[in-house]
Structures are given as C-alpha cells and as structure tokens.
Protein backbone atom coordinates (compact mmCIF):
# COMPACT_ATOMS: atom_id res chain seq x y z
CA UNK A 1 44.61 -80.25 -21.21
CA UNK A 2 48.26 -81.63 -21.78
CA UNK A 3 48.57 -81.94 -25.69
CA UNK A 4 51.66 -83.56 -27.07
CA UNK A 5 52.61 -82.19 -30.59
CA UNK A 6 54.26 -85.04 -32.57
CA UNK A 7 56.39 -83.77 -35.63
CA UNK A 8 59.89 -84.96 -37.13
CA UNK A 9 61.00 -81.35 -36.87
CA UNK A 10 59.98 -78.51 -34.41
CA UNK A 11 63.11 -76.60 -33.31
CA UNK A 12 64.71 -75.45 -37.30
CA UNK A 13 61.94 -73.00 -38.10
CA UNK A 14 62.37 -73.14 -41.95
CA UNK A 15 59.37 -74.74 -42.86
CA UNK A 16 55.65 -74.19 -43.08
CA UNK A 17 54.92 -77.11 -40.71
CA UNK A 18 57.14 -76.13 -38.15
CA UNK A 19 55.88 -72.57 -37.87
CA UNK A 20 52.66 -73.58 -38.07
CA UNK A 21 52.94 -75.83 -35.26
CA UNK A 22 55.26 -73.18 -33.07
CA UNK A 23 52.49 -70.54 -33.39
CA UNK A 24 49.55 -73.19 -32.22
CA UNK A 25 51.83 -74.24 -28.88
CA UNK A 26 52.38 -70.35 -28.30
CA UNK A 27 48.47 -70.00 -28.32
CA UNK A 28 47.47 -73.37 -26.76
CA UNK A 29 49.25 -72.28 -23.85
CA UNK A 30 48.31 -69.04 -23.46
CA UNK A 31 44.71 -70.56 -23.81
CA UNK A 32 45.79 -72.56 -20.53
CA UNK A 33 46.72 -75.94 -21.67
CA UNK A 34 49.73 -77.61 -21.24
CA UNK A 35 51.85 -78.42 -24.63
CA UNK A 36 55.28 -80.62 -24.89
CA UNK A 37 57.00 -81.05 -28.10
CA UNK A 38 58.19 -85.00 -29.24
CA UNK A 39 60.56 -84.20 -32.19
CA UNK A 40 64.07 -84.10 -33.24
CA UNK A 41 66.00 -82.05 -31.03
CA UNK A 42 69.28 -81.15 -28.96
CA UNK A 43 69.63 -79.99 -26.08
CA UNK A 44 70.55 -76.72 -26.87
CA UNK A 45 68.27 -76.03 -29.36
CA UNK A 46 65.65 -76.07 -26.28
CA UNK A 47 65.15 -73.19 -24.08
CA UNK A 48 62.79 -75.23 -22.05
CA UNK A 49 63.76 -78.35 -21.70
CA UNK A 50 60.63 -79.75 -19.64
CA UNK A 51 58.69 -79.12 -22.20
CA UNK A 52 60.30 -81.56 -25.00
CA UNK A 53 61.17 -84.94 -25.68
CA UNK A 54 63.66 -85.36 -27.93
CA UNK A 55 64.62 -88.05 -30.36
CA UNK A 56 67.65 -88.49 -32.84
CA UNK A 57 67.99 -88.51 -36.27
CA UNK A 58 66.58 -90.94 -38.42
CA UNK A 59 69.11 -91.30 -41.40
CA UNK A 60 67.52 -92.66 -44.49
CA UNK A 61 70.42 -94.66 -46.11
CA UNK A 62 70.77 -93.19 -50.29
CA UNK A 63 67.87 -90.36 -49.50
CA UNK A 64 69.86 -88.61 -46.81
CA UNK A 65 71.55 -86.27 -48.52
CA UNK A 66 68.31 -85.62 -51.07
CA UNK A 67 66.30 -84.90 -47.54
CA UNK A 68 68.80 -82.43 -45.55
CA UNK A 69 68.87 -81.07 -48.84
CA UNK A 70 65.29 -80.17 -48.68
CA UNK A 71 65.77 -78.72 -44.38
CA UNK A 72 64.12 -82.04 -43.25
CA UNK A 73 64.96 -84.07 -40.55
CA UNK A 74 63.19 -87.42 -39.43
CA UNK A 75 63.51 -88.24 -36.04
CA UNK A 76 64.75 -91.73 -34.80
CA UNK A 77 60.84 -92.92 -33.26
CA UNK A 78 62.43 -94.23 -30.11
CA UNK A 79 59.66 -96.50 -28.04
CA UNK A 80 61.07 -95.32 -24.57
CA UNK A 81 61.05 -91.41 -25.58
CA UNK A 82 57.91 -92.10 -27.11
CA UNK A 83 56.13 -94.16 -24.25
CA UNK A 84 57.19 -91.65 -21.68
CA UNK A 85 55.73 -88.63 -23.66
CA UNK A 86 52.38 -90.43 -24.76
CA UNK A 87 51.94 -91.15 -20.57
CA UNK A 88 52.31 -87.37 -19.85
CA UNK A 89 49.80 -86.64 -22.60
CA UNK A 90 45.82 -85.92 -22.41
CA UNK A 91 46.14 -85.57 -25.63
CA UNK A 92 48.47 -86.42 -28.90
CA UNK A 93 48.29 -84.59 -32.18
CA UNK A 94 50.57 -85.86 -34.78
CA UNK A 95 51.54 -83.28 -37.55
CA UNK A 96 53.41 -85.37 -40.45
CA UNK A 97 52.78 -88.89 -42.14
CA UNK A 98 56.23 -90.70 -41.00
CA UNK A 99 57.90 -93.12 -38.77
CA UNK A 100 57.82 -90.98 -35.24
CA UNK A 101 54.08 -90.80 -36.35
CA UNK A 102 53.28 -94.31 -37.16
CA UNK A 103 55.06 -95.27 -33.95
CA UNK A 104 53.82 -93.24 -31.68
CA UNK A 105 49.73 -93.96 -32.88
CA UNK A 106 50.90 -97.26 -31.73
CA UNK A 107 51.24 -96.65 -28.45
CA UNK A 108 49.17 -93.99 -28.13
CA UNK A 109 46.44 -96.78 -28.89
CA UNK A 110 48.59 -99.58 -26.67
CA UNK A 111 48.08 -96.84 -23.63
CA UNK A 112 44.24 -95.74 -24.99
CA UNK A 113 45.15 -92.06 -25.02
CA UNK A 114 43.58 -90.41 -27.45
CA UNK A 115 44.96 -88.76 -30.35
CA UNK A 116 44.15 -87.23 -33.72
CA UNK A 117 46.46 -86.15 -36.92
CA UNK A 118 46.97 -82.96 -39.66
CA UNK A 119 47.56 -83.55 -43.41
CA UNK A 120 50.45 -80.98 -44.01
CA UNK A 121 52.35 -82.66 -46.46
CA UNK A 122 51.07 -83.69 -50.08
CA UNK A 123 52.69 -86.46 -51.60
CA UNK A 124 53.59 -84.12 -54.69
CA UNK A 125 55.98 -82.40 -52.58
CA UNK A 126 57.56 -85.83 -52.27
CA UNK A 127 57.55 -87.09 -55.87
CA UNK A 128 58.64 -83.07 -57.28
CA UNK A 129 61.91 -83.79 -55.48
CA UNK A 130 62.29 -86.51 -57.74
CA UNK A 131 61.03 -84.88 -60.63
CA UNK A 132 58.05 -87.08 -60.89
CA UNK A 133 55.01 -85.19 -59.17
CA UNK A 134 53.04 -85.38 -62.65
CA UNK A 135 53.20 -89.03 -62.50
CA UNK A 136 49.87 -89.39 -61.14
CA UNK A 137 49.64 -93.45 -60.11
CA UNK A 138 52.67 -92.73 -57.89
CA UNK A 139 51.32 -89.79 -56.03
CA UNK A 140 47.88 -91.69 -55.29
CA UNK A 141 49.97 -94.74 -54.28
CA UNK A 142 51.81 -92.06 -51.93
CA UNK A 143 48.15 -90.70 -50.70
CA UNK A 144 47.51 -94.54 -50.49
CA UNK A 145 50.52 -94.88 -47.99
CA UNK A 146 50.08 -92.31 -46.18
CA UNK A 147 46.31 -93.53 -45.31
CA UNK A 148 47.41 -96.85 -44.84
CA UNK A 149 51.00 -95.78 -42.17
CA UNK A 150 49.01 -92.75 -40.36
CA UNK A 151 45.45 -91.71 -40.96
CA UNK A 152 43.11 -94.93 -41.03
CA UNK A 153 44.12 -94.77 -37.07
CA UNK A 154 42.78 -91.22 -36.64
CA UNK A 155 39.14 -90.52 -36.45
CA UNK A 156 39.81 -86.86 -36.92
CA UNK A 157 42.12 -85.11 -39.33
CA UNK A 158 43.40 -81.48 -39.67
CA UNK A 159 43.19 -80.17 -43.31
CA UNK A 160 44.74 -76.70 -43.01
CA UNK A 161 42.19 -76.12 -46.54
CA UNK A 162 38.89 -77.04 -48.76
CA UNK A 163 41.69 -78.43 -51.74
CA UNK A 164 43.31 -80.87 -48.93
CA UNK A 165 39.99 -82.00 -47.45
CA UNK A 166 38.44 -82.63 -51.29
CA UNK A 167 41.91 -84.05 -52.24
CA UNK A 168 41.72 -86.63 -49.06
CA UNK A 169 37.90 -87.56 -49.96
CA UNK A 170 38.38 -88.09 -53.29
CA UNK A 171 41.07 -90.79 -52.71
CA UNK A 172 39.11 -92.48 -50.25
CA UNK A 173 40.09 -91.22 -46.61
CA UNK A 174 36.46 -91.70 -44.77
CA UNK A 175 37.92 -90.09 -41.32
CA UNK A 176 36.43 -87.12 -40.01
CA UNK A 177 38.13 -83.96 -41.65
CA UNK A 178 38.18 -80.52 -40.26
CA UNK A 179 38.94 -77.49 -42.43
CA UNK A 180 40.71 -75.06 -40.41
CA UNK A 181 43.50 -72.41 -41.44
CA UNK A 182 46.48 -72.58 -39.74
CA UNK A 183 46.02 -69.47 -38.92
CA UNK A 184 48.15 -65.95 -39.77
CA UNK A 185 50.12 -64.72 -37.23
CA UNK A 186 48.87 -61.09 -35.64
CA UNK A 187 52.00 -59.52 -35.84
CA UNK A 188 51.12 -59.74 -40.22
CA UNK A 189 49.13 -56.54 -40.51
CA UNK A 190 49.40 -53.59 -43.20
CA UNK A 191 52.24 -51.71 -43.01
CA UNK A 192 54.68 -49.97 -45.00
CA UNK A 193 57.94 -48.88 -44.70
CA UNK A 194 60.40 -46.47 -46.97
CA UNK A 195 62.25 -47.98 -49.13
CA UNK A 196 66.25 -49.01 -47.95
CA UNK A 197 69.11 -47.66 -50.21
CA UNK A 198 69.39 -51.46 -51.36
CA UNK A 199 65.34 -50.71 -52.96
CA UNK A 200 65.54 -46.88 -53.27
CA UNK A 201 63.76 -46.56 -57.24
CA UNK A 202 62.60 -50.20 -57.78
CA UNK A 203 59.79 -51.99 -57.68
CA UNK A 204 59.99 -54.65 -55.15
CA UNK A 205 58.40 -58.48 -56.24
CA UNK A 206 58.71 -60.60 -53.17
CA UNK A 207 58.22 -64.41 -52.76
CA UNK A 208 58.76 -66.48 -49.83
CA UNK A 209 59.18 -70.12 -49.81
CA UNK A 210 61.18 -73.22 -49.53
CA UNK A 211 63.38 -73.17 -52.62
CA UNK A 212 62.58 -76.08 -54.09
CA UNK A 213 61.28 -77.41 -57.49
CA UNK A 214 57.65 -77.42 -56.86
CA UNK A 215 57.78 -73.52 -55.63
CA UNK A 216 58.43 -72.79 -59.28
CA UNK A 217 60.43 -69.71 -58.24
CA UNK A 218 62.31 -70.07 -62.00
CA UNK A 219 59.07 -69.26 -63.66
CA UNK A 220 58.85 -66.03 -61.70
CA UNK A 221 62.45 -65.10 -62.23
CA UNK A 222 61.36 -65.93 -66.23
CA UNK A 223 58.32 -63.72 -65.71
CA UNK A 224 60.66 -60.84 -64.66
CA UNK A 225 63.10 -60.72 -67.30
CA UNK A 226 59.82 -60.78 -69.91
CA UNK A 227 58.35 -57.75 -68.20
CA UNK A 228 57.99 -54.62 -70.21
CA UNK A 229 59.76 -52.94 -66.80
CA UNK A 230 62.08 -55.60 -66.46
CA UNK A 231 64.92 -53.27 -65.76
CA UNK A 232 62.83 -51.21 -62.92
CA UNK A 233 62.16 -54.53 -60.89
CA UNK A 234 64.57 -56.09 -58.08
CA UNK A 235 62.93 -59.55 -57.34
CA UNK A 236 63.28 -61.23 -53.75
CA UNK A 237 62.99 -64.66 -53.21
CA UNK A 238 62.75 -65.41 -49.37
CA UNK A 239 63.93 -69.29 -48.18
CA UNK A 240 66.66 -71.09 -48.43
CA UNK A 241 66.87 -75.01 -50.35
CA UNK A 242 68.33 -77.20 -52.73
CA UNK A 243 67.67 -74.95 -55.72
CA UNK A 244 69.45 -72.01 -54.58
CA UNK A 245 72.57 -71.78 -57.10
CA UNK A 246 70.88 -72.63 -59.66
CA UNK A 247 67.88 -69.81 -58.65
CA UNK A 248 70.76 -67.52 -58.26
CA UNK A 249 72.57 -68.33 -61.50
CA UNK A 250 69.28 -67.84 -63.46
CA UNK A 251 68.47 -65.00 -61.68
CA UNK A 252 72.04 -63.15 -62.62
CA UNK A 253 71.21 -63.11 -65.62
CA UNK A 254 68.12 -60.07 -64.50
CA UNK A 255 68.70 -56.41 -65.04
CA UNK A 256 68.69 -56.21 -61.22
CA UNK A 257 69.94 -59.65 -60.38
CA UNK A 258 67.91 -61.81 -58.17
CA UNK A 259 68.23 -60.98 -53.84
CA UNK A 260 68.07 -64.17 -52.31
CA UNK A 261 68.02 -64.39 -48.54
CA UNK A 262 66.36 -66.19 -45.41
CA UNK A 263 64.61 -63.80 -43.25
CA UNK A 264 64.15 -64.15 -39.21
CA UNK A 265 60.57 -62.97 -38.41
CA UNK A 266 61.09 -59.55 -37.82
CA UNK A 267 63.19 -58.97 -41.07
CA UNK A 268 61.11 -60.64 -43.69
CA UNK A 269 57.97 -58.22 -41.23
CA UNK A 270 60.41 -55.62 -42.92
CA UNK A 271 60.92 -56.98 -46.04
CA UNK A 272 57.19 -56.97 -46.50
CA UNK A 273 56.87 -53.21 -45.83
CA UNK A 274 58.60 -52.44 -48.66
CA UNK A 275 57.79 -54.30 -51.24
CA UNK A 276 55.75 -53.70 -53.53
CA UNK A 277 53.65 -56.80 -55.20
CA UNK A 278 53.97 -60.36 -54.20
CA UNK A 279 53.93 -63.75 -56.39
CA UNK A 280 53.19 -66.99 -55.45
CA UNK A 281 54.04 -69.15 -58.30
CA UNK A 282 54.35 -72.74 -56.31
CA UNK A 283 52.29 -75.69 -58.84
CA UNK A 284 51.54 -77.18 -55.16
CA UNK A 285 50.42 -76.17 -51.89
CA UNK A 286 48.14 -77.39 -48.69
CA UNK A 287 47.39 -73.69 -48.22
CA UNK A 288 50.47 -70.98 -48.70
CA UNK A 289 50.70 -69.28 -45.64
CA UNK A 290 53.79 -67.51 -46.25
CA UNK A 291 51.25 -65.70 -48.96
CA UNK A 292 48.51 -65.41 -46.51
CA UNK A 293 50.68 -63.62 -44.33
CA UNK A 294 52.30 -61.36 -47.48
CA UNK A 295 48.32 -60.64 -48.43
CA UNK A 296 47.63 -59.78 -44.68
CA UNK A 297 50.53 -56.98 -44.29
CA UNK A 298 48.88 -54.89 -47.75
CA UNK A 299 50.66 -57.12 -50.75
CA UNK A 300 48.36 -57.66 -53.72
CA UNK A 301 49.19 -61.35 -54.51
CA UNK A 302 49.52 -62.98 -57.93
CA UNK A 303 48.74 -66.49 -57.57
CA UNK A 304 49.14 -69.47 -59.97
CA UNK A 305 46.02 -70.95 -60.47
CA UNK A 306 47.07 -74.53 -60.06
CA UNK A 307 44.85 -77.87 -59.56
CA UNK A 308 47.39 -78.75 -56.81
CA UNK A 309 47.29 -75.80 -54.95
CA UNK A 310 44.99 -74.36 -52.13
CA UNK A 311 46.28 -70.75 -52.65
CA UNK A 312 44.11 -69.69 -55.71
CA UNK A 313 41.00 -69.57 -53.65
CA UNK A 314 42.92 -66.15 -51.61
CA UNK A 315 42.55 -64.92 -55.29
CA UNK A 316 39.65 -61.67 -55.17
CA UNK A 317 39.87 -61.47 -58.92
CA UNK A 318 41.67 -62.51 -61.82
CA UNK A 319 43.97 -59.92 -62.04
CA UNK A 320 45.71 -61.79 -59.32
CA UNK A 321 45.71 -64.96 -60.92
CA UNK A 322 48.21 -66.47 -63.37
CA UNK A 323 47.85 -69.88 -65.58
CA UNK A 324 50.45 -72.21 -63.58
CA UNK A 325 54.21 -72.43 -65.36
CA UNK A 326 53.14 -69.55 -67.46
CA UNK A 327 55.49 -67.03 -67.37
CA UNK A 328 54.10 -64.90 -70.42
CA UNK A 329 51.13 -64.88 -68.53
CA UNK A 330 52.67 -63.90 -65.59
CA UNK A 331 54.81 -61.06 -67.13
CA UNK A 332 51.76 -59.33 -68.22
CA UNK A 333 49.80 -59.68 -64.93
CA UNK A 334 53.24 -58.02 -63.15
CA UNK A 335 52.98 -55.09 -65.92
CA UNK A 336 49.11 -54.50 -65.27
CA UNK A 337 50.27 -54.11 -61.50
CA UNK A 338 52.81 -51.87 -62.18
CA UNK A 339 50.86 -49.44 -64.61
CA UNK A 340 47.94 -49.10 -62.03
CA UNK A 341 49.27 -48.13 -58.53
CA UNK A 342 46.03 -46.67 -57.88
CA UNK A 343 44.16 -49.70 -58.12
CA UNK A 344 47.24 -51.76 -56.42
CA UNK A 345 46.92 -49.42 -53.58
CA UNK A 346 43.44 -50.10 -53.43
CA UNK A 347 43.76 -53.58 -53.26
CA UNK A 348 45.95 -53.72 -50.33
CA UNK A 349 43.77 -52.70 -47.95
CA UNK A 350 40.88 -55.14 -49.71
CA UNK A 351 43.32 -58.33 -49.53
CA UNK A 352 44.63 -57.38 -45.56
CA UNK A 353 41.28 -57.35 -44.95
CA UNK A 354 40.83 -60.75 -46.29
CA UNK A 355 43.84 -61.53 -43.79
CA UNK A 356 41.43 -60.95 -40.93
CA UNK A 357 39.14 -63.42 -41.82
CA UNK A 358 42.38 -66.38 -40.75
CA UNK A 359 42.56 -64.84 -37.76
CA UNK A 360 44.98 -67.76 -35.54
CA UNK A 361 43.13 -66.97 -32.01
CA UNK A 362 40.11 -67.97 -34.15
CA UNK A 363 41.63 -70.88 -35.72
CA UNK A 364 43.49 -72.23 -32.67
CA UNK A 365 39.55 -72.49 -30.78
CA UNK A 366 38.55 -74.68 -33.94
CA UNK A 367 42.18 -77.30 -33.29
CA UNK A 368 40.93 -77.24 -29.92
CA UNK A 369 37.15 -78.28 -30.37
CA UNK A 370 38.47 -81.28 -32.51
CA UNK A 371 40.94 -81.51 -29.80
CA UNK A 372 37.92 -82.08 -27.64
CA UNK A 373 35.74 -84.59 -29.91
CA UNK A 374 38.49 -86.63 -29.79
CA UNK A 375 39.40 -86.72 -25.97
CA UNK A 376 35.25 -86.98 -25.29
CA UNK A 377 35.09 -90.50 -27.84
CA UNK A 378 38.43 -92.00 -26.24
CA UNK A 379 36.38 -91.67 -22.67
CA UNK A 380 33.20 -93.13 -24.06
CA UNK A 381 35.30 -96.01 -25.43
C-alpha cells in the first residue's frame, strides 16, 4: 500500500507526534508498504528526498513567536504539493488537527482517495500555553473546532489511549475510534548502566518531556527540594521549550541543581540506565510515551493522577501515583522509593514487563487494519 503521512512537522524530532509518526513509517515499510512524508521540510533535512513532499512555513502573524517557542512548525498547505502527494497515495493518514490537514481532506475527498486521521493533540495543550487550560468552555469549543476543521471528514480516528477515545465520545465525535498505543520502541528494554562521575553517589530522578507549562516539571523540581533526601538527589529533566530558564533558575536553587539537557536516542537510552526513579508530573497527556518507554527500560514511574491525562492507567499501584500539582504528595512518594530499594528493584522488572504489552510491531498491525477498513469502504463507495 502507498500511505501518505500528513503532519505539520516530521523532520525536528522533538516532539511526541513526530517520533511517533517516524517509528510507524520505519515499520510500515519494513512491513512492505510504501510511505511518503507531506510536511514541513528542507531539502537538507531529507536524506531521501523521493520519499517527501515538502511545504513551507506557515507563519501565524502575533502567535509566531508563542509557537516556535513551543518547537512547532505549521506548514504552508500548498494545493499543488498537496494534489501531487494525495495522487501518489493509496492511502492518507493525517496526524494533527490544522491547516495542511484540513486542506489536504479536501482533496483527498475531491480525488476519492481514501483517508483516515489520529487525535494527538488535546486542546489543553493549546489553551496551557496561554495559561487558560482550566477554562473549560474554551477547551470544548477547541474539541468543537477541531471536530468541525478535521474529524467529521474521517470515518476512522486514531486515539493513541482509552482517556482520548472517552474524551472524543463524550464531546460528541460519533466517528469510528480505534484505541491503539503508539507503540514503544524495541530498542526501550531493561538495562542498567554504572553510574558516570557526573551521578557517582546520587540518586538519579529523570523526566522527559517538552518543557512546557502543562508538563508541570516545577512541581517536581518543588517535590525535590521537600524531600527528606533532598541533598542526595540530582534531578534530570530531558526536553528542551519555552520554560527552560525559568526551570533552570528554580531548579538552582536544589542542593544538586537541576541537569537540563536534550538527549539524541541513544543518550537519553543511557540516561535511562542510570537513573534511578522516574516522574511524570504532566496535568495533561494523550498517552506519555516518553514514560512508557522510561517504565519499559526498568524505571518505577510516579505518575500524577490527573483527569487530563492517559498516563495514570501505566500506574500498578498507588505507590506510583501522586495527586496532580501536589508536590507534598509527591515528596513523600520520592522518599518511600528511596527507603525501599528492594521493593524498587522489584518493581522494575514488574513495570518493563508491562512495557511488553505496547509492543510497536503489535501496534503498527492494528494502524494498518484501520488502514485497511478505510481503503475497503472508499472502494465500495
């Protein structure tokens, strides 16, 4: 099958959407289909370019600066670009709920090619840039938007979780929705690796994420400084984003100050093997994958246990759950970890274990029997 994947950004890999959707090519075409890319691009970025069509930037007059801010890019949704990428296709899947999306269901539908979407992005991870994601009549009007621009046209939608599929029912999307993981990458698997001179005698807390207001990565940092072994810990925050100086300058403050840093692949792979606990303290999240793979290489997570978020349900007991914004809460959940290594050693092997069951072979085989129901309709029609 040639499948076209259709998202604003594919070639900066420093966001969950963008990985996700790197790892499902990689597979697709080792399964023996045929994938091109339609996204914001140049040339060099592209080691093959046959396989991508590449727009320019959209800039968003006022919100430009606000969006690079955040690593996002739109892409210009050029019809040309477009129409010559939809003709190649079998198949398009678009990934995000914008312009090049809305654009190109157009003319997939003007050229009857089938095509089906994913719900990656949650409109609180709009409205938290703006400091208004608890303002709950805006984010419905956003779900409300999002239906009405993208996903009334597709007849089968991607929810990478159970929370995003109950979240899209309850605001009335009546499309088909398929619950399937994106998927954890093989090369996540437990291991563990001494401890650098930069670590030698601490205990490692890792998070990974886009640093940004709705990761809530100052409530960790406030958790750490409460903890009874507060002067023991060196904290990690993987990701780069808008918040970063002011992350760092809170995190100064720290017996061990704050390590911030974006990791390549193989170094955060590292970074993993010697840590020692992982937090995910994000308020929102489709599904957390950056603590599905953490939980999947032998870190005991400690999750918030948010209304907004997918991750709690990776949660195998409470002792790995935290009341969201609490950082009390969350200091004394880091102690409990840190006064029983024999149970925290037992646990690692229980939550990579866990890791197998999002196996991305697996999930990839689900993406592609949707891929199917939707190719099979377009033909009846």
């Amino acid at each position: 099958m040639k499948i076209l994947l259709v998202t604003d950004q594919y070639y900066s890999a420093n966001n969950g959407v963008t990985i996700s959707a790197r790892r499902f090519a990689k597979v697709l075409c080792e399964h023996g289909h045929e994938v091109r890319i339609l996204s914001y691009g140049e040339k060099q970025d592209v080691s093959d370019p046959d396989s991508a069509y590449l727009l320019p930037k959209l800039t968003v007059p006022i919100f430009d600066g606000l969006i690079s801010a955040q690593g996002m890019t739109f892409a210009w949704p050029d019809k040309d670009i477009i129409r010559k990428a939809v003709a190649w296709a079998d198949l398009v899947h678009v990934l995000l709920p914008f312009a090049l999306s809305h654009r190109c269901i157009k003319i997939a539908q003007e050229m009857h090619k089938p095509y089906t979407g994913a719900f990656h992005v949650q409109p609180e991870n709009i409205t938290s840039s703006i400091h208004m994601a608890k303002v709950q009549f805006i984010n419905a009007g956003v779900y409300r938007w999002f239906h009405h621009y993208v996903y009334r046209h597709c007849s089968h939608i991607h929810c990478p979780s159970n929370f995003i599929a109950g979240e899209l029912k309850r605001r009335g999307y009546t499309e088909q929705l398929h619950v399937i993981s994106n998927g954890i990458d093989p090369d996540f698997v437990y291991r563990k690796l001494p401890k650098t001179d930069q670590f030698a005698g601490k205990f490692v807390i890792l998070m990974v994420g886009r640093l940004s207001v709705e990761k809530r990565q100052n409530i960790l940092i406030q958790a750490v400084a409460k903890s009874k072994y507060a002067d023991r810990i060196q904290l990690v925050l993987a990701g780069e984003g808008p918040r970063k100086k002011p992350l760092k300058r809170q995190g100064s403050k720290l017996p061990n100050p704050v390590y911030i840093h974006f990791f390549q692949k193989q170094e955060l792979l590292d970074m993993i093997a010697v840590s020692d606990l992982y937090v995910h303290a994000a308020s929102m999240e489709a599904e957390a994958m950056s603590c599905m793979e953490a939980f999947a290489s032998g870190l005991v997570p400690i999750i918030a246990n948010s209304k907004k978020s997918a991750t709690p349900q990776f949660a195998l007991d409470e002792r790995s759950l935290f009341k969201a914004d609490d950082s009390t809460e969350l200091a004394h959940k880091i102690d409990y970890w840190i006064e029983h290594e024999a149970q925290r050693k037992e646990m690692e092997h229980a939550y990579s274990e866990l890791g197998r069951r999002y196996n991305l072979e697996f999930c990839v085989r689900e993406i592609e029997k949707m891929f199917e129901a939707a190719v099979a309709e377009n033909t009846k029609k």
